[in-house]
C-alpha atoms as a PDB file:
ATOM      1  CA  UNK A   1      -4.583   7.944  42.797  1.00  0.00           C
ATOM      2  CA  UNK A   2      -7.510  10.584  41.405  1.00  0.00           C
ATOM      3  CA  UNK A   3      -5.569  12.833  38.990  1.00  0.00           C
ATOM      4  CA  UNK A   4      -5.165  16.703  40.160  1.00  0.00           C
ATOM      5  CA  UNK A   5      -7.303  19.106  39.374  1.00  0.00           C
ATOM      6  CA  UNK A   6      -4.376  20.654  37.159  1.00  0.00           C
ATOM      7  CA  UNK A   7      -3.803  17.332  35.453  1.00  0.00           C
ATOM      8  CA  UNK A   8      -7.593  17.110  34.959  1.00  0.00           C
ATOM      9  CA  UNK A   9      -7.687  20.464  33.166  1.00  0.00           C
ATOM     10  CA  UNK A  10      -4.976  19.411  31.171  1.00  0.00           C
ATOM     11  CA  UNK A  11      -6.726  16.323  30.263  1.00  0.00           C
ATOM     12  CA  UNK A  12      -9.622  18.511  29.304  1.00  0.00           C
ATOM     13  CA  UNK A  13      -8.033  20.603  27.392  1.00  0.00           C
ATOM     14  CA  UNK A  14      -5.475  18.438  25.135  1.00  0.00           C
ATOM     15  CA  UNK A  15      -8.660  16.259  24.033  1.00  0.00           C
ATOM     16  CA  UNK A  16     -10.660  19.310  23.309  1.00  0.00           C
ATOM     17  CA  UNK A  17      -7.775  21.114  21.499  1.00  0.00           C
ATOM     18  CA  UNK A  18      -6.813  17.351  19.840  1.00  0.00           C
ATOM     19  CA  UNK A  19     -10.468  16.959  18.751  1.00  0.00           C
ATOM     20  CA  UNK A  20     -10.707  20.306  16.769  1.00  0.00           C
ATOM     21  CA  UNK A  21      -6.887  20.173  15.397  1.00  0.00           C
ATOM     22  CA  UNK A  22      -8.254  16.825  14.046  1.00  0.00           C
ATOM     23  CA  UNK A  23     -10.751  17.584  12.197  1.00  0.00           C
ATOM     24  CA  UNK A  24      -9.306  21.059  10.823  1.00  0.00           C
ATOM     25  CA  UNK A  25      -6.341  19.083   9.870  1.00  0.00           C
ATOM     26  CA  UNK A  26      -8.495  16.168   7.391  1.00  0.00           C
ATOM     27  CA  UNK A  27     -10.778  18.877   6.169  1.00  0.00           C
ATOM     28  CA  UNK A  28      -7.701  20.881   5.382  1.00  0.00           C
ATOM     29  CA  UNK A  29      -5.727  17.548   3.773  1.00  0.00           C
ATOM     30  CA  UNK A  30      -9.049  16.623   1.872  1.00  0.00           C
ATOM     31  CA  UNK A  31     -10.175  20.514   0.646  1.00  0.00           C
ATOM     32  CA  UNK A  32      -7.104  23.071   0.942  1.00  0.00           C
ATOM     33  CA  UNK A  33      -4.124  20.896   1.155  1.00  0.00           C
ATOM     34  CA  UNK A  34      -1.891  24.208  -0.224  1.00  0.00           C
ATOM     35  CA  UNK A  35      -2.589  25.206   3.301  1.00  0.00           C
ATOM     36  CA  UNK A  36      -1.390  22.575   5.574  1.00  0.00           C
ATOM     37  CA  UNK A  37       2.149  24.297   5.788  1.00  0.00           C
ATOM     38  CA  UNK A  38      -0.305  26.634   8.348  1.00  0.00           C
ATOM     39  CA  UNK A  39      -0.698  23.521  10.393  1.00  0.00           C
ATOM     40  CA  UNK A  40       3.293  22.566  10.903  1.00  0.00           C
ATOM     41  CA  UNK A  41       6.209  23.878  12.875  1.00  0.00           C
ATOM     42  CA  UNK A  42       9.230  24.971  10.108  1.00  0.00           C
ATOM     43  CA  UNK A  43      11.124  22.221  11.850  1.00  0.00           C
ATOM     44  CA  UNK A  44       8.819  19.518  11.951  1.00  0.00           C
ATOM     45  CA  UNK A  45       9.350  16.028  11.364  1.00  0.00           C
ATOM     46  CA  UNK A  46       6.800  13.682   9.660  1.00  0.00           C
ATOM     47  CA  UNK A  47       6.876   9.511   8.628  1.00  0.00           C
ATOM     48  CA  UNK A  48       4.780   8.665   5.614  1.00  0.00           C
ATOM     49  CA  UNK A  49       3.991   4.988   5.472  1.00  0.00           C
ATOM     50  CA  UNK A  50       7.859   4.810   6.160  1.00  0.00           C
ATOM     51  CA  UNK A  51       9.087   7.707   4.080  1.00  0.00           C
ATOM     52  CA  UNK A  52      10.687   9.898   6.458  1.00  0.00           C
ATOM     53  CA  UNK A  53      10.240  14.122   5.619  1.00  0.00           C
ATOM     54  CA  UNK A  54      11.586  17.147   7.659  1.00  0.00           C
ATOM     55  CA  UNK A  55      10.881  20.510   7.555  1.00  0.00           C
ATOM     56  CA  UNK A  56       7.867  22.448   6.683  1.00  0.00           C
ATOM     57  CA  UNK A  57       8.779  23.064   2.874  1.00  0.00           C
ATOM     58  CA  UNK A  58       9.228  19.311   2.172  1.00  0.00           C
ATOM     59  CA  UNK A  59       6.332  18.229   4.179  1.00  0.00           C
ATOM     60  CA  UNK A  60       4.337  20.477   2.283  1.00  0.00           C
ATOM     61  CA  UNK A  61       5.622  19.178  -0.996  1.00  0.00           C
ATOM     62  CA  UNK A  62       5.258  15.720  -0.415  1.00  0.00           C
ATOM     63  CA  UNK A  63       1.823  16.244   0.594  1.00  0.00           C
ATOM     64  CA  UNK A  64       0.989  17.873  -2.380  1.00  0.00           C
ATOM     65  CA  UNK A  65       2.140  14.969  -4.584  1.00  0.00           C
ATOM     66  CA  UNK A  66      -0.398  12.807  -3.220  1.00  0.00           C
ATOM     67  CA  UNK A  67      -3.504  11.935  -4.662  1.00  0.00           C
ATOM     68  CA  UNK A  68      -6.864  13.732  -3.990  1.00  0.00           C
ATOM     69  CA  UNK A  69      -8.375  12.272  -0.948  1.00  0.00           C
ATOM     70  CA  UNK A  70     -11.632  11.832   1.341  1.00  0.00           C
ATOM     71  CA  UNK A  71     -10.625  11.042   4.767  1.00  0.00           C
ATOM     72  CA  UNK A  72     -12.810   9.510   7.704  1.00  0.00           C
ATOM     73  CA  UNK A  73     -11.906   9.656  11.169  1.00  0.00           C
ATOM     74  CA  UNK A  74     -13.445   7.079  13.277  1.00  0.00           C
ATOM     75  CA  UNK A  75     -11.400   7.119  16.315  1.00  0.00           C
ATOM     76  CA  UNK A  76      -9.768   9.705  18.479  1.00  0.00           C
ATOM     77  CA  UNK A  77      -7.318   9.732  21.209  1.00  0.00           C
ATOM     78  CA  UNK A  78      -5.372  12.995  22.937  1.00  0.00           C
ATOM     79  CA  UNK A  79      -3.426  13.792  25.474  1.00  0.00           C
ATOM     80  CA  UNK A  80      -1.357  16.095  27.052  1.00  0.00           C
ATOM     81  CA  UNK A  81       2.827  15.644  27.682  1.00  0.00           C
ATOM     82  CA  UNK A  82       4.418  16.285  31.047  1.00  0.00           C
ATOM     83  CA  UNK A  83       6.436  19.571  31.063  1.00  0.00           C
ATOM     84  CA  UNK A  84       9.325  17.722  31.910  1.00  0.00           C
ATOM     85  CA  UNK A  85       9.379  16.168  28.610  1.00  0.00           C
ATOM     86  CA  UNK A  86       8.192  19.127  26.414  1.00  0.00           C
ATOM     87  CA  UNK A  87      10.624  21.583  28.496  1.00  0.00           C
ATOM     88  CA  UNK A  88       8.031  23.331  30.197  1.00  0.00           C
ATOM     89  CA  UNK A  89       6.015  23.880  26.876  1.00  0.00           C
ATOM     90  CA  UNK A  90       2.521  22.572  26.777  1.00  0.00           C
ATOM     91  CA  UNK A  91       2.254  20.114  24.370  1.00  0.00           C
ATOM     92  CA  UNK A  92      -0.014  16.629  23.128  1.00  0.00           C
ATOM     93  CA  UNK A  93      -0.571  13.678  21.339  1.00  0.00           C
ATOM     94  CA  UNK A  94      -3.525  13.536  19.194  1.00  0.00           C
ATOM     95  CA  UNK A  95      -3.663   9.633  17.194  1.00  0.00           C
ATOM     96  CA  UNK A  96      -6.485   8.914  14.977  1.00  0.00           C
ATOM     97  CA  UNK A  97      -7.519   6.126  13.029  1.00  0.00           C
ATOM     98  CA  UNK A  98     -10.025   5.775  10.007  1.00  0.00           C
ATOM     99  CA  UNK A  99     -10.258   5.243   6.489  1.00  0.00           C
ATOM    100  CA  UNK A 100      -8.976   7.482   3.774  1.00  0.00           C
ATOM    101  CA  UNK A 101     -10.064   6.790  -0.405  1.00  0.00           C
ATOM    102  CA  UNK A 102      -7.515   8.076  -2.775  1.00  0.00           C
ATOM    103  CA  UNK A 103      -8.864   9.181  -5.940  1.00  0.00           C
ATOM    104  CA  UNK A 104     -10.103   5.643  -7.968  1.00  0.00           C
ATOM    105  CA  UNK A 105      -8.700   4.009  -5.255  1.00  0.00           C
ATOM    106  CA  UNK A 106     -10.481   1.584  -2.692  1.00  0.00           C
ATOM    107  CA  UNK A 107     -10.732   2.848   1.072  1.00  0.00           C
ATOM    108  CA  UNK A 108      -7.854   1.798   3.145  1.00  0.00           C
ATOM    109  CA  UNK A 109      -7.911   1.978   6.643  1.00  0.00           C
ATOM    110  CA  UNK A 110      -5.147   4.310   8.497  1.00  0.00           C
ATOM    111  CA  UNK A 111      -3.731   5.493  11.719  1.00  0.00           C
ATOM    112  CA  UNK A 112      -2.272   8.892  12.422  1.00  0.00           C
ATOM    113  CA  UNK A 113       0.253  10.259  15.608  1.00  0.00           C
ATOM    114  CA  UNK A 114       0.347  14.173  16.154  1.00  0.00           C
ATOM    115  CA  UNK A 115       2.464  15.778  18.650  1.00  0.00           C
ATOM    116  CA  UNK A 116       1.553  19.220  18.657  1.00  0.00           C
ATOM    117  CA  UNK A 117       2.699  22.048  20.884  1.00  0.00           C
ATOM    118  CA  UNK A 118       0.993  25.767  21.339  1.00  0.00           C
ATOM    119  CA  UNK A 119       2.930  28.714  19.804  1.00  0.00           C
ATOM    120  CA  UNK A 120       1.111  32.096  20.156  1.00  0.00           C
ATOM    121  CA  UNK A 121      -1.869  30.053  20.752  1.00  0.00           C
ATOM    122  CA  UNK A 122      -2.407  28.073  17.851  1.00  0.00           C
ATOM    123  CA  UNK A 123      -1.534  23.895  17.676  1.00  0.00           C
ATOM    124  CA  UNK A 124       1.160  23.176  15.296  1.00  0.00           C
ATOM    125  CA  UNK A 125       2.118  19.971  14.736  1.00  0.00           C
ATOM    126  CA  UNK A 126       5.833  18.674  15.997  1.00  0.00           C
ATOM    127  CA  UNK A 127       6.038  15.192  14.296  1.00  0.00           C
ATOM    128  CA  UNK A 128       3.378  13.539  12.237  1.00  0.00           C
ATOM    129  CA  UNK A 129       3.021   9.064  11.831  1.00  0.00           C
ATOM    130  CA  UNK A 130       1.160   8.379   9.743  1.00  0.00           C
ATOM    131  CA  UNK A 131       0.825   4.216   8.391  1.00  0.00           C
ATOM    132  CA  UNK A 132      -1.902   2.205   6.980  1.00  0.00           C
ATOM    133  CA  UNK A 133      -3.270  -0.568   8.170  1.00  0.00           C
ATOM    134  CA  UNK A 134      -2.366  -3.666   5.840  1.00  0.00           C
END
């Protein structure tokens, strides 16, 4: 069954949004990383490589501790949740994968999962997954 046009312009719109929150989000990480508390909810939830942070403040400041990075997204993949999940809220996924160098380090490759939802018009990110690939 075809999708409906309002599913459709959903679709269009959570890979469009995903696709710009992606790359504002590694340039951010690689260049300004004092600003990526911009980029999360206060009560967001995030899973580094297993290391489970929540809320904005510690986010940020495990962020922060990392090394300096250069990040390369090579994949992309977005798409919008069903209101009956998000309460009514609109709301996507956005996973990437790539490779990201830390400073002296070699490349290793990575995948990323976003859930953002729109307050006031601006993405912010729900939960954040992020994992290399070993």
């Amino acid at each position: 069954m075809p999708p409906t046009e309002d599913l459709a312009a959903k679709i269009d719109q959570a890979s469009e949004a995903g696709e710009q929150f992606a790359k504002l989000y590694y340039e951010t990480f690689d260049k300004k990383r004092h600003m990526l508390n911009k980029l999360y909810l206060d009560s967001a939830t995030m899973v580094w490589n297993g290391n489970g942070v929540s809320g904005l403040e510690s986010i940020q400041k495990y962020l922060e501790g990392l090394p300096v990075t250069e990040h390369r997204m090579e994949s992309l993949d977005c798409q919008p949740i069903s209101d009956k999940v998000s309460g009514g809220q609109f709301s996507i996924i956005v996973k990437t994968y790539g490779t990201v160098k830390y400073q002296n380090r070699k490349a290793k490759t990575f995948h990323q999962n976003f859930m953002l939802t729109s307050q006031n018009n601006v993405w912010k990110v729900v939960s954040d997954s992020f994992r290399f690939q070993d």
